[in-house]
C-alpha atoms as a PDB file:
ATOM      1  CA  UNK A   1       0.000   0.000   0.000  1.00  0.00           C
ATOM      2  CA  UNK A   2       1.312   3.194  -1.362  1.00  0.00           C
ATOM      3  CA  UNK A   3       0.592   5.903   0.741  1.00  0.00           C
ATOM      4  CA  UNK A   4       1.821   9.769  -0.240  1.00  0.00           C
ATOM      5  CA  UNK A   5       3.691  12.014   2.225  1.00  0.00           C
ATOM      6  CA  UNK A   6       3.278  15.619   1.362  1.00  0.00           C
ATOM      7  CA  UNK A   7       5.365  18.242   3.710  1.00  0.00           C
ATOM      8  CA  UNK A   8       4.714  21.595   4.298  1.00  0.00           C
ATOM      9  CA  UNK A   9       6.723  25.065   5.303  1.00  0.00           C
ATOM     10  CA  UNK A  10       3.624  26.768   7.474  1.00  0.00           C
ATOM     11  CA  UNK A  11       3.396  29.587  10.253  1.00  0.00           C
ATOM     12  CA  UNK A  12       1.672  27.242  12.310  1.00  0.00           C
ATOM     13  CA  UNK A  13       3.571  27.541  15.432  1.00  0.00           C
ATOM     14  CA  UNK A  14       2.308  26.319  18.703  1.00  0.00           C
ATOM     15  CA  UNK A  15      -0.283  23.949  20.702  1.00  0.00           C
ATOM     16  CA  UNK A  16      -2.999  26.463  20.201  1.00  0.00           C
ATOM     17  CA  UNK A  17      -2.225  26.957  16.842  1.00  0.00           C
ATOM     18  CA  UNK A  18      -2.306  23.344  15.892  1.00  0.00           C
ATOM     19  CA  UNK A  19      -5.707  23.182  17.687  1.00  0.00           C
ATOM     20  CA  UNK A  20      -7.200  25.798  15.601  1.00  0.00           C
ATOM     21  CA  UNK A  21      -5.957  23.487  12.249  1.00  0.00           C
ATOM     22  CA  UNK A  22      -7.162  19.819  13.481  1.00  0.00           C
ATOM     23  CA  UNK A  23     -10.447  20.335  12.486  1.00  0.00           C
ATOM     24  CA  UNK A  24      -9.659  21.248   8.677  1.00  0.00           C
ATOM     25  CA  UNK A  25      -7.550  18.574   8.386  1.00  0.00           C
ATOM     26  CA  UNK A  26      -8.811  16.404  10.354  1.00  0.00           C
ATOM     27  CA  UNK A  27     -11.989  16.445   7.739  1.00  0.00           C
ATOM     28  CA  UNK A  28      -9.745  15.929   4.454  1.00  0.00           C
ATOM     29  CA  UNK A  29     -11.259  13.287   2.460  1.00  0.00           C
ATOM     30  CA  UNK A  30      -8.167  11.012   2.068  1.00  0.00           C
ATOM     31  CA  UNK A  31      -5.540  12.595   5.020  1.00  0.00           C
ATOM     32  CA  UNK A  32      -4.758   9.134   7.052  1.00  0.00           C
ATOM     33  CA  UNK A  33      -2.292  11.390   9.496  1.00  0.00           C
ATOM     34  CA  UNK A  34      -0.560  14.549  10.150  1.00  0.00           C
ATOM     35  CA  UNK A  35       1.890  16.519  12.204  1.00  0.00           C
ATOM     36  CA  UNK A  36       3.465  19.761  12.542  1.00  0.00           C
ATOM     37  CA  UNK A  37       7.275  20.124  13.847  1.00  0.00           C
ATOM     38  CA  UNK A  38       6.721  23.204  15.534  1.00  0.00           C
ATOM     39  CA  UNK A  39      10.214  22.929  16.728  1.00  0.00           C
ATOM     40  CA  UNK A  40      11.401  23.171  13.314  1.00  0.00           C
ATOM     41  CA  UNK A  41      12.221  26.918  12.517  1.00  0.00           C
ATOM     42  CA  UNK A  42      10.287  26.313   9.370  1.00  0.00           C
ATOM     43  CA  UNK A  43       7.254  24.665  11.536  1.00  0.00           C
ATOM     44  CA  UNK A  44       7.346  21.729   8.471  1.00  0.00           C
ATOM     45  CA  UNK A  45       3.406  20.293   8.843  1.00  0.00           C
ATOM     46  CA  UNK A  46       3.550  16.255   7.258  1.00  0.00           C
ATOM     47  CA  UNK A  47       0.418  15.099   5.326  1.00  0.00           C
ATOM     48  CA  UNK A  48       0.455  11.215   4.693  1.00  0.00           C
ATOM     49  CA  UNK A  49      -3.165   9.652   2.737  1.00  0.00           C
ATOM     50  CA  UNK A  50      -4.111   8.773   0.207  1.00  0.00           C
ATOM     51  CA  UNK A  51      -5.413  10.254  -3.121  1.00  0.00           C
ATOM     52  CA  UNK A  52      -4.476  13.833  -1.209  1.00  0.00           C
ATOM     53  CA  UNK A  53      -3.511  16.875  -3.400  1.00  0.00           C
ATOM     54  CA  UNK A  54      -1.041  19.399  -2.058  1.00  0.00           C
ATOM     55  CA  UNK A  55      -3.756  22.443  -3.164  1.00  0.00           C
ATOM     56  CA  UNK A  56      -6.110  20.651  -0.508  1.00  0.00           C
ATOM     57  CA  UNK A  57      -4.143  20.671   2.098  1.00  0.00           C
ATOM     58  CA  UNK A  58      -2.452  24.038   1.506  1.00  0.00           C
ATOM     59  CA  UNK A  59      -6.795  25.781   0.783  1.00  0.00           C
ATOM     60  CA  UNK A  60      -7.368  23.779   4.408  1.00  0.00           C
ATOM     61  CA  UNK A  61      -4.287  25.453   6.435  1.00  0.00           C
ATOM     62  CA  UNK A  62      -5.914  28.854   4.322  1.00  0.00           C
ATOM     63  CA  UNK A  63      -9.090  28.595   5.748  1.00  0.00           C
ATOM     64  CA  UNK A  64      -7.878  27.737   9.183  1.00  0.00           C
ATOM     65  CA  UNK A  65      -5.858  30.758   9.186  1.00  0.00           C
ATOM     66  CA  UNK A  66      -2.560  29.674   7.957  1.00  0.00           C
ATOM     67  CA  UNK A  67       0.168  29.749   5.502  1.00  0.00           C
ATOM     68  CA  UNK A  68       1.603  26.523   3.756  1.00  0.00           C
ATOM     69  CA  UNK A  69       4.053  26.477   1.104  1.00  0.00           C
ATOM     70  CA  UNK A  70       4.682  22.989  -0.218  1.00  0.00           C
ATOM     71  CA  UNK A  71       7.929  22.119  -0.224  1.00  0.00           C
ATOM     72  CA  UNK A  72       9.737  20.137  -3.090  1.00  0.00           C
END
């Protein structure tokens, strides 16, 4: 099973933060798992699914209140 991994430069910084984004993708049709390394000075969120597309995930984090840049 072939899963994709997509990764992500954000602004999504902290606990509260991260709280504020579970619901959007939480609800993406095909997002099996996700994290952000807010550690990270580039706060790098990881997508893994199936069948995702990096536009998705990047209009989510939008309408959360985020930035995501996907990174290559």
């Amino acid at each position: 099973m072939s899963g994709q991994n997509l990764k992500f430069k954000t602004n999504i910084k902290c606990g509260g933060c991260i709280a504020t984004v579970s619901p959007f993708l939480n609800e993406t049709a095909g997002v099996k798992l996700w994290e952000v390394d807010t550690v990270n000075k580039d706060k790098i969120l990881t997508v893994e699914g199936e069948g995702i597309s990096a536009d998705i995930v990047i209009e989510k984090v939008q309408k959360a209140g985020f930035k995501a840049e996907l990174i290559s």
